[in-house]
C-alpha atoms as a PDB file:
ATOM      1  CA  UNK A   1      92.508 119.216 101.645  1.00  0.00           C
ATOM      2  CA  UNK A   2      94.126 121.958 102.978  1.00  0.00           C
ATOM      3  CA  UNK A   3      94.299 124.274  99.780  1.00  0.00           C
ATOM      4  CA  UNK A   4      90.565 123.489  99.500  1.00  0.00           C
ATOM      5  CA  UNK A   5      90.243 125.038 102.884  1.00  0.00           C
ATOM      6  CA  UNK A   6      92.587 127.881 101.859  1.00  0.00           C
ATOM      7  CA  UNK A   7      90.858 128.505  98.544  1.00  0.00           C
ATOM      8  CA  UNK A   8      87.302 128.247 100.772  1.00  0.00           C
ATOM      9  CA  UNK A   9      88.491 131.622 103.121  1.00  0.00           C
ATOM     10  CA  UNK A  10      89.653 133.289 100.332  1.00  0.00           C
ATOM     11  CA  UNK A  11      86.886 133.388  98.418  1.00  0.00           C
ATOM     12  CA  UNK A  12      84.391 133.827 101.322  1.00  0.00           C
ATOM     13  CA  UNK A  13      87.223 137.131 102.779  1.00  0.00           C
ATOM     14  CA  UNK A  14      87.087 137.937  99.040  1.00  0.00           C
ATOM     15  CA  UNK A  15      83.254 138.312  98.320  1.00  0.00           C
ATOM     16  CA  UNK A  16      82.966 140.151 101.945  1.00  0.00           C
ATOM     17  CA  UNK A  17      85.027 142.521 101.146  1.00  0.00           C
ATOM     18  CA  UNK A  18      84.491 143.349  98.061  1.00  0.00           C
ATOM     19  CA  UNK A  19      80.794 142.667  97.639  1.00  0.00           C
ATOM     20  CA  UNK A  20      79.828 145.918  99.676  1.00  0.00           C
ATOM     21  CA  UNK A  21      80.471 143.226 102.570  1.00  0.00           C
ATOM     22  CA  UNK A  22      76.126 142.353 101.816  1.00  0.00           C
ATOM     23  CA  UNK A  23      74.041 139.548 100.823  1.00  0.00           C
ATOM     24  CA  UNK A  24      74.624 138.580  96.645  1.00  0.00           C
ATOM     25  CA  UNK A  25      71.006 140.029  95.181  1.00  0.00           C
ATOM     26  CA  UNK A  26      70.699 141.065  91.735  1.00  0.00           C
ATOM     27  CA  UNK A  27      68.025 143.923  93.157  1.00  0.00           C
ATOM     28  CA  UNK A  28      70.585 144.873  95.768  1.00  0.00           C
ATOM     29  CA  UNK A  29      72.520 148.143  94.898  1.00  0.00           C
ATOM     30  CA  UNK A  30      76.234 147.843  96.758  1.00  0.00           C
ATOM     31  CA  UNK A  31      77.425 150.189  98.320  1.00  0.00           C
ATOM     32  CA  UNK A  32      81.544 150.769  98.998  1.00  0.00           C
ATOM     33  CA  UNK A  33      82.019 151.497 102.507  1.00  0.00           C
ATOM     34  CA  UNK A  34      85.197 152.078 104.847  1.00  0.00           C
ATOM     35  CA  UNK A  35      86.744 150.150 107.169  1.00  0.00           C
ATOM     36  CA  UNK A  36      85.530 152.456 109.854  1.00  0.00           C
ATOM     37  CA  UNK A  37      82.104 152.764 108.538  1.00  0.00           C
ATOM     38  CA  UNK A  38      81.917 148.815 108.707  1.00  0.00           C
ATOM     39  CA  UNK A  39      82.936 149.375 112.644  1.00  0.00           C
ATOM     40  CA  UNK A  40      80.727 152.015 113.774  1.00  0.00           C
ATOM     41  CA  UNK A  41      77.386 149.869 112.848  1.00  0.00           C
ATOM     42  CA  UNK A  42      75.549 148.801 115.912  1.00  0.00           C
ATOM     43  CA  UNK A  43      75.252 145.016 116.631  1.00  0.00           C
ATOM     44  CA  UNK A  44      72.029 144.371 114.021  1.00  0.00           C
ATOM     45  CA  UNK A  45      73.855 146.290 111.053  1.00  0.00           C
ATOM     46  CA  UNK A  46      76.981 144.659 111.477  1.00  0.00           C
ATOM     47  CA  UNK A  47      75.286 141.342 112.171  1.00  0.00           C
ATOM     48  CA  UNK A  48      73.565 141.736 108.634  1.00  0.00           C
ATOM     49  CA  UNK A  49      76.150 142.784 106.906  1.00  0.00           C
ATOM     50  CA  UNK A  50      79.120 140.739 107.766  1.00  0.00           C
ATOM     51  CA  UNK A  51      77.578 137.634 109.708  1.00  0.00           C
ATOM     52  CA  UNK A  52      74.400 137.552 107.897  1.00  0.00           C
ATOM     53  CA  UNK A  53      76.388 137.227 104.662  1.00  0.00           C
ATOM     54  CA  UNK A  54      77.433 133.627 105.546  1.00  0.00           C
ATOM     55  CA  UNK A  55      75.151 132.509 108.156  1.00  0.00           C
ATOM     56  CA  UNK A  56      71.487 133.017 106.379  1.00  0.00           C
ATOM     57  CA  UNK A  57      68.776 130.819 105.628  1.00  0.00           C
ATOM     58  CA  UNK A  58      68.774 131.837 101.935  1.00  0.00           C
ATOM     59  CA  UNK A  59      72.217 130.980 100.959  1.00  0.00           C
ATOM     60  CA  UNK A  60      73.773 128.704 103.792  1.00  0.00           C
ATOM     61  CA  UNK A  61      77.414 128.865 103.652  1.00  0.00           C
ATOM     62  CA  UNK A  62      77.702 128.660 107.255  1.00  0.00           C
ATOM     63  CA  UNK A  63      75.647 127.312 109.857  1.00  0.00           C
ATOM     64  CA  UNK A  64      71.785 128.978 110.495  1.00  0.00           C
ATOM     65  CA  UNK A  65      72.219 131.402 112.784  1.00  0.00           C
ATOM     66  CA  UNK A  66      68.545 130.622 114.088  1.00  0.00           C
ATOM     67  CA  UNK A  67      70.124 127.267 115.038  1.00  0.00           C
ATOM     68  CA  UNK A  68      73.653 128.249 116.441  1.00  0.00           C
ATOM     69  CA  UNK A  69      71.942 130.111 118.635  1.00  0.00           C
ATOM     70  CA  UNK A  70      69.367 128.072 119.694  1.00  0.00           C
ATOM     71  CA  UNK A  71      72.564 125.602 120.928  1.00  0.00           C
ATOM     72  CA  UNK A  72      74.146 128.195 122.829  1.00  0.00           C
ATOM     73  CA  UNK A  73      71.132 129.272 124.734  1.00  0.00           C
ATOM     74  CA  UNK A  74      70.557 125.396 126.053  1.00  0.00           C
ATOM     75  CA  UNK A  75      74.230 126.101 127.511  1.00  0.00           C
ATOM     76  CA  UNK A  76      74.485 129.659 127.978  1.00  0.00           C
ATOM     77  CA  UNK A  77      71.403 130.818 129.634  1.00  0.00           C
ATOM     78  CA  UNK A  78      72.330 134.204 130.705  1.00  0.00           C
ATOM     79  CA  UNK A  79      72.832 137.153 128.920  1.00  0.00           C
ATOM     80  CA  UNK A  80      76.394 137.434 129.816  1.00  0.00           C
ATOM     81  CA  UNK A  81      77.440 134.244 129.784  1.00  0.00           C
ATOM     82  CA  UNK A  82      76.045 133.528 125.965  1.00  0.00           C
ATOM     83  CA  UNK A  83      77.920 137.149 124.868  1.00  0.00           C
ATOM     84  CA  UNK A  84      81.122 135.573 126.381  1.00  0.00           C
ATOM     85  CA  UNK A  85      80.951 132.226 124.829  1.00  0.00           C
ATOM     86  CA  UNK A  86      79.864 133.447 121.598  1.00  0.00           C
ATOM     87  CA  UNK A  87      82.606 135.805 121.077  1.00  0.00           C
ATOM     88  CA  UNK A  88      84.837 133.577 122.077  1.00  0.00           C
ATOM     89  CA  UNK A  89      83.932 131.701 119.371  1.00  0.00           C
ATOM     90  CA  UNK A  90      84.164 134.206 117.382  1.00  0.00           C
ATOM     91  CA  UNK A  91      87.720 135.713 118.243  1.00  0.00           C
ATOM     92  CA  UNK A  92      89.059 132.007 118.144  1.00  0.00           C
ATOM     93  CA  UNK A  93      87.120 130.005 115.791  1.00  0.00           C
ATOM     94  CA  UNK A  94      87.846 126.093 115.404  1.00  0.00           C
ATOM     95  CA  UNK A  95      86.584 122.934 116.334  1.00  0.00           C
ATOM     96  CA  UNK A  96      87.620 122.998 119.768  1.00  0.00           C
ATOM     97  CA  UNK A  97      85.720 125.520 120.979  1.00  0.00           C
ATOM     98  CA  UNK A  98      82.580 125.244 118.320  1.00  0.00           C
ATOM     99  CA  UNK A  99      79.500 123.666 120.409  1.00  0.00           C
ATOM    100  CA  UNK A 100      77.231 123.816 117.485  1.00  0.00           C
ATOM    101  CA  UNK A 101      78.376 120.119 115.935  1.00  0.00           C
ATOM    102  CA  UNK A 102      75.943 120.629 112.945  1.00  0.00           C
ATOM    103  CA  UNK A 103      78.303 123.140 111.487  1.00  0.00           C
ATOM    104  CA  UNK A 104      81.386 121.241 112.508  1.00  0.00           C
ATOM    105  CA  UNK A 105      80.189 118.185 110.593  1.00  0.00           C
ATOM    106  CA  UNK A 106      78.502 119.862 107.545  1.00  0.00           C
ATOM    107  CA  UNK A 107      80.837 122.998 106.697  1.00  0.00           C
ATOM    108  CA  UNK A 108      84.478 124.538 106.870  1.00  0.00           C
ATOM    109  CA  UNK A 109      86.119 125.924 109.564  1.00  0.00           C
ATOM    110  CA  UNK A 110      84.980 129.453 110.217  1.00  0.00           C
ATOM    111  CA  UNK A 111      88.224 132.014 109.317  1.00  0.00           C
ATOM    112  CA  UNK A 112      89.106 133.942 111.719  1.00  0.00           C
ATOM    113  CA  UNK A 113      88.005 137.999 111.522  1.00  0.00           C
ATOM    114  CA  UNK A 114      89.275 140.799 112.118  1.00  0.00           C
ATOM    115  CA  UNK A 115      86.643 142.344 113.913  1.00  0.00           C
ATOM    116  CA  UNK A 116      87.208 144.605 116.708  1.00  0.00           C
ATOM    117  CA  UNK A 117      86.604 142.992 120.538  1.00  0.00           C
ATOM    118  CA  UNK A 118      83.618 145.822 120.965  1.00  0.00           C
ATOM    119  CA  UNK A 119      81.991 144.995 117.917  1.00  0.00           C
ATOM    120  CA  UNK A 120      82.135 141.191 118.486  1.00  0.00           C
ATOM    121  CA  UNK A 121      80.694 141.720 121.758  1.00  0.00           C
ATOM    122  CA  UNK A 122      77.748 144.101 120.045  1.00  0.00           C
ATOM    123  CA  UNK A 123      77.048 141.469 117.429  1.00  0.00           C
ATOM    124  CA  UNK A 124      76.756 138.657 120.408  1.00  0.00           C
ATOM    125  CA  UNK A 125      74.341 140.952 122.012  1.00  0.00           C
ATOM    126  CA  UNK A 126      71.851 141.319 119.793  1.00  0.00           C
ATOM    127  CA  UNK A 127      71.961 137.813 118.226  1.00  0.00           C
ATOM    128  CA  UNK A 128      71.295 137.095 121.826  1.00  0.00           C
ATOM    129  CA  UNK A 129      68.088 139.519 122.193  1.00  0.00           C
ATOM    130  CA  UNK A 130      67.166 139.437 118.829  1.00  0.00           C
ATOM    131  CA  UNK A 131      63.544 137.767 118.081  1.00  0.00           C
ATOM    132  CA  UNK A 132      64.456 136.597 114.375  1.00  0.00           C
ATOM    133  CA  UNK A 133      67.971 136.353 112.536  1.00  0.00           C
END
């Protein structure tokens, strides 16, 4: 069980990083891009191209976004207060702390990233104003 798990992060770390950290499309031309090119995209780029990867209705390997979110807006009704709570997901990710119980119940444990507090926060931000993920 747990080398399944293992083997799962891997593969997903894996195809982010070396993908061109984008959605698999046989139209799609990758790109290679830094690690400091990756961290200077505002909230929607980096949302697309790291979070989007994994959490799109196309290919679900994680949890809709569409549907995470709706969950944390029924308990996070403020701007703030959803920004918090969804990066502190995200900075700390396990079952403890997940209030989305779809994605508990139906896929593996979100790895932890390595993403920088600042562009956590931006990502939170505009899943939280954005009109469609």
């Amino acid at each position: 069980m747990m080398n399944s798990k293992l083997f799962s992060i891997s593969v997903i770390l894996l195809l982010t990083l070396f993908n061109g950290i984008s959605r698999f499309s046989k139209s799609q031309t990758y790109q290679r891009i830094t690690i400091n090119e990756i961290f200077q995209q505002s909230g929607k780029e980096f949302y697309k191209n790291q979070c989007g990867f994994c959490h799109t209705k196309e290919e679900l390997i994680a949890p809709d976004m569409t549907k995470i979110k709706a969950t944390y807006l029924k308990k996070y009704t403020t701007k703030d207060a959803f920004v918090k709570a969804v990066s502190a997901f995200v900075k700390n990710p396990n079952k403890k702390n997940a209030i989305y119980r779809d994605g508990i119940e139906n896929f593996t444990d979100m790895p932890k990233m390595p993403f920088k507090d600042a562009q956590i926060k931006s990502v939170a931000e505009y899943i939280y104003s954005a009109t469609s993920l």
